[in-house]
Protein backbone atom coordinates (compact mmCIF):
# COMPACT_ATOMS: atom_id res chain seq x y z
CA UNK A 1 22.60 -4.04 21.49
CA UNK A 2 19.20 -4.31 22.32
CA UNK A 3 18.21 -0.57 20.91
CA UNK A 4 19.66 -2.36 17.66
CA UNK A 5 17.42 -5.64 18.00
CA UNK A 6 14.58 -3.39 18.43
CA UNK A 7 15.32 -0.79 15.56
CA UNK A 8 15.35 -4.79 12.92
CA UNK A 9 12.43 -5.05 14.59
CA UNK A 10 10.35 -2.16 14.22
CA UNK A 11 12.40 -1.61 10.58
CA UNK A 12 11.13 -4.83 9.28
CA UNK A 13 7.63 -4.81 10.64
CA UNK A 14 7.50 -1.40 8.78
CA UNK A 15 8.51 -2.50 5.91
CA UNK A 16 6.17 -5.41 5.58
CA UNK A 17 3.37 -2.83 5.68
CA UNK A 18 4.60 -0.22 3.29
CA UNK A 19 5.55 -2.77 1.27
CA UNK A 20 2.00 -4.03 0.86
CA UNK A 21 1.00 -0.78 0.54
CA UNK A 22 3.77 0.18 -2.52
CA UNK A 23 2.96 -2.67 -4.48
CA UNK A 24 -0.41 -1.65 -4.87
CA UNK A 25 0.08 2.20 -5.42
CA UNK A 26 3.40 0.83 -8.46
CA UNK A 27 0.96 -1.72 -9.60
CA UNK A 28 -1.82 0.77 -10.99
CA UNK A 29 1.30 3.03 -12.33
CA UNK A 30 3.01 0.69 -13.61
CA UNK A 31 0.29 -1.10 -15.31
CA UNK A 32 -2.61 1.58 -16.45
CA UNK A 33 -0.24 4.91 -16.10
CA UNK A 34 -2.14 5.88 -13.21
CA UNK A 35 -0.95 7.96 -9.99
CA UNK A 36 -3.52 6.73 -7.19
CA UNK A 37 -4.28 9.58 -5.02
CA UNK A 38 -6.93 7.77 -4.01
CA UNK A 39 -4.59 4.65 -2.70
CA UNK A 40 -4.59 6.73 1.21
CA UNK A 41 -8.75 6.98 0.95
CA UNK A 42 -8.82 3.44 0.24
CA UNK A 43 -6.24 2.47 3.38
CA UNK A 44 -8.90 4.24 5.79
CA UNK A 45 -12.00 2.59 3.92
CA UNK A 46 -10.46 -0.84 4.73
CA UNK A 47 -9.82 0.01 8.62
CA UNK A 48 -13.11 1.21 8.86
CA UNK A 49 -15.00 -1.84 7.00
CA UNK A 50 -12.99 -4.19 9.37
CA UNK A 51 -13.99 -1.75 12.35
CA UNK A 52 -17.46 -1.96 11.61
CA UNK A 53 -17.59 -5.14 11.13
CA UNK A 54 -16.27 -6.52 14.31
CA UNK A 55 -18.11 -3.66 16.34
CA UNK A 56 -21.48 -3.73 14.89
CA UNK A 57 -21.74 -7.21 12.84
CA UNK A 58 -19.83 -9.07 15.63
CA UNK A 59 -17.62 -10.76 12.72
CA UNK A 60 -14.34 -12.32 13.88
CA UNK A 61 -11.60 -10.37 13.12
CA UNK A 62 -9.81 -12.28 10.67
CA UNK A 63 -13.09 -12.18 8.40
CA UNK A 64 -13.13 -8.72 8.75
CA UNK A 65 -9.49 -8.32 7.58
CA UNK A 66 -11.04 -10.45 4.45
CA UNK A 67 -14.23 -7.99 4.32
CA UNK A 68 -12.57 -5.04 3.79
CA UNK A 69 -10.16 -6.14 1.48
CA UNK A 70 -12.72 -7.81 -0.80
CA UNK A 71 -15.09 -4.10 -0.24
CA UNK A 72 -11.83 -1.87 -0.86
CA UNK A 73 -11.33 -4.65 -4.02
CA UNK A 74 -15.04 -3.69 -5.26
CA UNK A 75 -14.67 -0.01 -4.86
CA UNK A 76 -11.56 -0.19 -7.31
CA UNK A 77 -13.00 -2.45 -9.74
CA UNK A 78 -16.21 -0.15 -10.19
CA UNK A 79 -14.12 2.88 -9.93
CA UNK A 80 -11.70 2.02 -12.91
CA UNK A 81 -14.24 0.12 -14.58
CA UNK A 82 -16.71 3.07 -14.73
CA UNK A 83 -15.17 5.98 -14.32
CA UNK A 84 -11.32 5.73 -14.47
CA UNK A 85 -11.77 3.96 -17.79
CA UNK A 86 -13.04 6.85 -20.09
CA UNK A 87 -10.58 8.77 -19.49
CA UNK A 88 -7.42 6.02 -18.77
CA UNK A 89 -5.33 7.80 -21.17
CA UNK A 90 -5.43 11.31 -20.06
CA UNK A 91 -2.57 11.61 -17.30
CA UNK A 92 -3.88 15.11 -15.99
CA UNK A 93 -7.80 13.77 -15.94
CA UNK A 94 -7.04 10.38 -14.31
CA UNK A 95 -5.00 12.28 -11.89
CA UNK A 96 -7.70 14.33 -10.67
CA UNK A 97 -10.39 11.65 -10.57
CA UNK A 98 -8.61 9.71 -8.36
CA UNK A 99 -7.72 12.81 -6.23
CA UNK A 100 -12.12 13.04 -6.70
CA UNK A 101 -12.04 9.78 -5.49
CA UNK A 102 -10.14 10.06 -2.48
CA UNK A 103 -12.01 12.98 -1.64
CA UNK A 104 -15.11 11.51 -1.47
CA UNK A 105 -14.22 8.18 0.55
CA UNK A 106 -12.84 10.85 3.28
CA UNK A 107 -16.11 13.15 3.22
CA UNK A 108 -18.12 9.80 3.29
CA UNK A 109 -16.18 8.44 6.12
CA UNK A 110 -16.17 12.12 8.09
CA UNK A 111 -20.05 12.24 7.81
CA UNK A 112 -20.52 8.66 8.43
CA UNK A 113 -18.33 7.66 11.71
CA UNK A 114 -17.08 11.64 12.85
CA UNK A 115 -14.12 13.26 12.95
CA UNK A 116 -12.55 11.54 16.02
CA UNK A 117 -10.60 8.12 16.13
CA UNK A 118 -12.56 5.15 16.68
CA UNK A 119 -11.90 2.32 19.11
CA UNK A 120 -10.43 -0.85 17.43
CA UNK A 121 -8.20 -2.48 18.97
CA UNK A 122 -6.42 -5.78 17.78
CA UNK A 123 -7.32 -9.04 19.18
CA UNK A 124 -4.49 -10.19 20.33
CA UNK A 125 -2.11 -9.11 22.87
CA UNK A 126 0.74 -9.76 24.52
CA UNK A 127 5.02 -9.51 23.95
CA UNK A 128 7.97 -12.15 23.50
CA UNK A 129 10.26 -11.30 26.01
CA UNK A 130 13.95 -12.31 26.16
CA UNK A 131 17.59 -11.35 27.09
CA UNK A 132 17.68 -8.04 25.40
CA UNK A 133 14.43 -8.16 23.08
CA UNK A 134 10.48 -7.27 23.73
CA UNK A 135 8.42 -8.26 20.34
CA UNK A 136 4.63 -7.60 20.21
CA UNK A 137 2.67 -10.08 18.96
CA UNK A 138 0.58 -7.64 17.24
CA UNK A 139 3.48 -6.87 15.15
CA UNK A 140 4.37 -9.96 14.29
CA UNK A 141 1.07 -11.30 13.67
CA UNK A 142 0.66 -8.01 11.30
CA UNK A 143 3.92 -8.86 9.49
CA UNK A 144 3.68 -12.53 8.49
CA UNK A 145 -0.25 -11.52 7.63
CA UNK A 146 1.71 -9.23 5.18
CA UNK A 147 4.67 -11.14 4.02
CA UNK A 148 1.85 -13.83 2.73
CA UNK A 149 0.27 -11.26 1.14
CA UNK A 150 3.14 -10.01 -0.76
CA UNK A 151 4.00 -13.65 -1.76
CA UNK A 152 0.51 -14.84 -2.78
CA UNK A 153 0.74 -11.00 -5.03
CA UNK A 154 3.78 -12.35 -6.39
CA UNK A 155 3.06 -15.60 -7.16
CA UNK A 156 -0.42 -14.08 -9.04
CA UNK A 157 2.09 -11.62 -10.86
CA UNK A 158 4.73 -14.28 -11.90
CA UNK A 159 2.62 -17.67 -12.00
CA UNK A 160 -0.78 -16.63 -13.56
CA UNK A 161 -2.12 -15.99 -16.66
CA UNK A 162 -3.10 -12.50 -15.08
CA UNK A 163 0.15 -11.70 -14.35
CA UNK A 164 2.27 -12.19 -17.08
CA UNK A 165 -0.87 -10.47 -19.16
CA UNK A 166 -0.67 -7.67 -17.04
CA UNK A 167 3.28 -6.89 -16.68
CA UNK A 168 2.91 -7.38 -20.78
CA UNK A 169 0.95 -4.56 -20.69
CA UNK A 170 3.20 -2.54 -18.26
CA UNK A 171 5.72 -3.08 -20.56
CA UNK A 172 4.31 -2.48 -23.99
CA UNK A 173 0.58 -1.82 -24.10
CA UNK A 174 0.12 -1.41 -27.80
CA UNK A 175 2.30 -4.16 -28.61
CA UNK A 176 0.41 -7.04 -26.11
CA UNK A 177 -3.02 -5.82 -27.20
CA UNK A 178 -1.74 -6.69 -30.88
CA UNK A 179 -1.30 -10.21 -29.06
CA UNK A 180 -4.55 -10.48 -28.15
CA UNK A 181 -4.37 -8.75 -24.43
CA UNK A 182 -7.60 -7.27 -23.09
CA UNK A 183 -6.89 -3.97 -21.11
CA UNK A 184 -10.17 -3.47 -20.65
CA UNK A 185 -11.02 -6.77 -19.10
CA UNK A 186 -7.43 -6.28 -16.93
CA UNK A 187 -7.28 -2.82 -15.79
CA UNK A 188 -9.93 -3.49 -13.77
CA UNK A 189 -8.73 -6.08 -11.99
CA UNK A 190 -5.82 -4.59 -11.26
CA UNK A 191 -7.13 -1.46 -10.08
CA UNK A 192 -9.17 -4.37 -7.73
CA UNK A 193 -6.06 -5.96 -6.58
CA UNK A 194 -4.43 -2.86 -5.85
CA UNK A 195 -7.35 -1.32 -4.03
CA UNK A 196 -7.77 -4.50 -2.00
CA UNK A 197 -3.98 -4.51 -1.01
CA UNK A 198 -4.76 -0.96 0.47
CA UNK A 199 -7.85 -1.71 2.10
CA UNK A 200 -5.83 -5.29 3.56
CA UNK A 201 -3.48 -3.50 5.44
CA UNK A 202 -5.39 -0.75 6.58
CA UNK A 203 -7.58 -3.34 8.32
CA UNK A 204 -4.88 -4.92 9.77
CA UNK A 205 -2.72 -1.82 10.63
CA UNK A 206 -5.01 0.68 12.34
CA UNK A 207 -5.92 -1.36 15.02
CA UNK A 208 -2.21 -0.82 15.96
CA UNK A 209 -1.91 2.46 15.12
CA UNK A 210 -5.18 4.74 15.44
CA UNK A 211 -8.35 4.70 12.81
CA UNK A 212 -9.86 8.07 11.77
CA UNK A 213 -10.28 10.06 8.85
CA UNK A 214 -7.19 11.63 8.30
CA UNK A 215 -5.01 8.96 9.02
CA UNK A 216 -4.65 8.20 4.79
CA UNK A 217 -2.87 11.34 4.19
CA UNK A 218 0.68 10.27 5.62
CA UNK A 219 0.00 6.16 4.10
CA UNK A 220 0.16 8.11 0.69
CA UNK A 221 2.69 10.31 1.12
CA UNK A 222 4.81 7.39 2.21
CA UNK A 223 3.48 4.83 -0.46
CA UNK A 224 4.85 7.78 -3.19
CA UNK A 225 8.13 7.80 -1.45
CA UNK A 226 8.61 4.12 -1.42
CA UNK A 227 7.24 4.10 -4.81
CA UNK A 228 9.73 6.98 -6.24
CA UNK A 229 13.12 5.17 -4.77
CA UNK A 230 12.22 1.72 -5.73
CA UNK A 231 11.34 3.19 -9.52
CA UNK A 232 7.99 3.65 -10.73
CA UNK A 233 6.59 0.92 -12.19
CA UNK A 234 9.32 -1.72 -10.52
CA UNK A 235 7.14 -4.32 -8.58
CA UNK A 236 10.71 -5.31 -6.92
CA UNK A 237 11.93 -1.78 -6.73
CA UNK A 238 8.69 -0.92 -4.35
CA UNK A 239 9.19 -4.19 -2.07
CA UNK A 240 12.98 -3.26 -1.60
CA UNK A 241 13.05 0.21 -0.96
CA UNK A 242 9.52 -0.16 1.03
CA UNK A 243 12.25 -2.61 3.22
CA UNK A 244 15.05 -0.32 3.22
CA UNK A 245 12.40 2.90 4.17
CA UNK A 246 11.03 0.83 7.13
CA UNK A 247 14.57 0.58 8.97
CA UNK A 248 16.01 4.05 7.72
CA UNK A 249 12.50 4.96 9.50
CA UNK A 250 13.45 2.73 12.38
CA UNK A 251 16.99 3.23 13.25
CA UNK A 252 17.02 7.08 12.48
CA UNK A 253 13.81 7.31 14.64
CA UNK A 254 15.81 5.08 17.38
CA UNK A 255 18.97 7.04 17.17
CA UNK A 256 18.18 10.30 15.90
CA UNK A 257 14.55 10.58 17.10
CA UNK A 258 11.80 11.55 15.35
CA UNK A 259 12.03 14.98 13.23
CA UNK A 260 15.54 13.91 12.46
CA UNK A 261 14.41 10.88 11.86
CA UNK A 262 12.23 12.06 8.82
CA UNK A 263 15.06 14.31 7.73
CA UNK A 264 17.14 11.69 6.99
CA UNK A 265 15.36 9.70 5.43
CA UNK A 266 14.26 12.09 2.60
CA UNK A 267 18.20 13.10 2.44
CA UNK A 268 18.68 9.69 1.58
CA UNK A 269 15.95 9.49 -0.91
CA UNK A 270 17.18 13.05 -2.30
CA UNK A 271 20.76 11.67 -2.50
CA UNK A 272 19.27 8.30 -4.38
CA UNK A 273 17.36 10.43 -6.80
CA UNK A 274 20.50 12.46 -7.92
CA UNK A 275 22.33 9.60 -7.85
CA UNK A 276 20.00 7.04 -10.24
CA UNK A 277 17.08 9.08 -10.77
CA UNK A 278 14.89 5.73 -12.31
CA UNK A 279 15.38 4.78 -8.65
CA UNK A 280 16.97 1.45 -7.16
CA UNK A 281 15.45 -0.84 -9.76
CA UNK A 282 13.48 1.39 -12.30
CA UNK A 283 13.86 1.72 -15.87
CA UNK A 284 14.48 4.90 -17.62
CA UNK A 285 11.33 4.74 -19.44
CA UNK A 286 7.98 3.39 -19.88
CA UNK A 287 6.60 1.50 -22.42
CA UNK A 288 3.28 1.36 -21.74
């Protein structure tokens, strides 16, 4: 019983954070027709704004949680305003300059802080203990941080101009710029909101985990599997399956241990693929 209560636990907290993470990686697909291999680079940017900030500028950690999401957000919105733009249309070319992209934030970040981790640790320590159960308060502080965030992104997608602009597009992009939507005045702030999600919880997951260079290579390998069985371009596709992935992650690591662990969950994801291939709430086709 308590391996079980442990397994929700560790499942869920998971899930808050790749769920963070897959809604911004289906949110530039879905939206501009983008793949983000950049979406990992921009994970390890965040950590290491937040890091900085609190080791050299002495800010308070919650206002360098804020810092690197708004500096992840900027990097984005330059990015796909200036460079991603001319080219928005051209699946092959947008692939490889966010791949570009992501290359450079890693060679920046090697040459600027080295190739070991760096120290950050979180601010807060400590467990609640009970009959049976043992909950950091790291993790939970880490998963209602992200839980807002996924509700303030859905609000902003379902209760704002923005939103219902930019899903128009997702759906049909020739037919909402007939109705007077401005791509080029939204896929910029999309690419921001997405880039800031990544930056978000890369500030306020490496502190838990470790912070150093290479650490965005396995965040986007994961986002792309969350983002694959939810269905590309499905906003609640990603935050399910993102869910579901944290405690397949959790109980098969519990049970099973870790290797196994990660075989079974990409049986299950290869199973779910042959089975609905859109993936748990995709659509067979784009429109945008």
């Amino acid at each position: 019983m308590d391996s079980l209560l442990a397994a929700v636990i560790i499942g869920v907290s998971l899930g808050g954070q790749y769920a963070l993470l897959a809604l911004g990686f289906t949110l530039i697909f879905g939206i501009l027709g983008v793949v983000n291999f950049a979406h990992g680079g921009l994970y390890v940017l965040g950590g290491y704004v937040a890091q900085a900030a609190v080791s050299k500028l002495a800010i308070p950690y919650p206002v360098a949680v804020l810092a690197a999401a708004l500096a992840t957000g900027a990097v984005g919105y330059a990015f796909e305003r200036f460079v991603l733009e001319r080219r928005i249309d051209d699946h092959l070319a947008t692939l490889m300059l966010t791949l570009g992209l992501y290359l450079m934030l890693s060679t920046g970040i090697l040459v600027t802080f080295g190739a070991e981790s760096v120290q950050f640790a979180f601010p807060v320590t400590g467990a609640i203990r009970g009959n049976g159960y043992y909950i950091p308060l790291e993790n939970l502080i880490v998963l209602a941080t992200c839980l807002l965030a996924i509700g303030a992104v859905y609000l902003l997608l379902f209760r704002t101009d923005f939103g219902r602009a930019s899903r128009a597009l997702a759906d049909h992009r020739a037919v909402a710029t007939a109705q007077g939507m401005r791509p080029h005045q939204l896929f910029p702030l999309a690419f921001a909101l997405a880039s800031g999600l990544a930056g978000l919880t890369g500030a306020l997951v490496t502190p838990i985990l470790s912070l150093a260079p290479h650490v965005g290579d396995p965040v986007l390998a994961t986002s792309f599997l969350v983002v694959i069985l939810g269905g590309l371009g499905s906003i609640g596709g990603a935050t399910v399956a993102a869910f579901l992935v944290g405690l397949i992650e959790a109980f098969s690591g519990v049970y099973l241990g870790g290797s196994k662990g990660a075989l079974a969950l990409f049986i299950i994801v290869l199973v779910m693929l042959v089975v609905r291939p859109s993936g748990l709430l995709g659509r067979e086709t784009r429109g945008a």
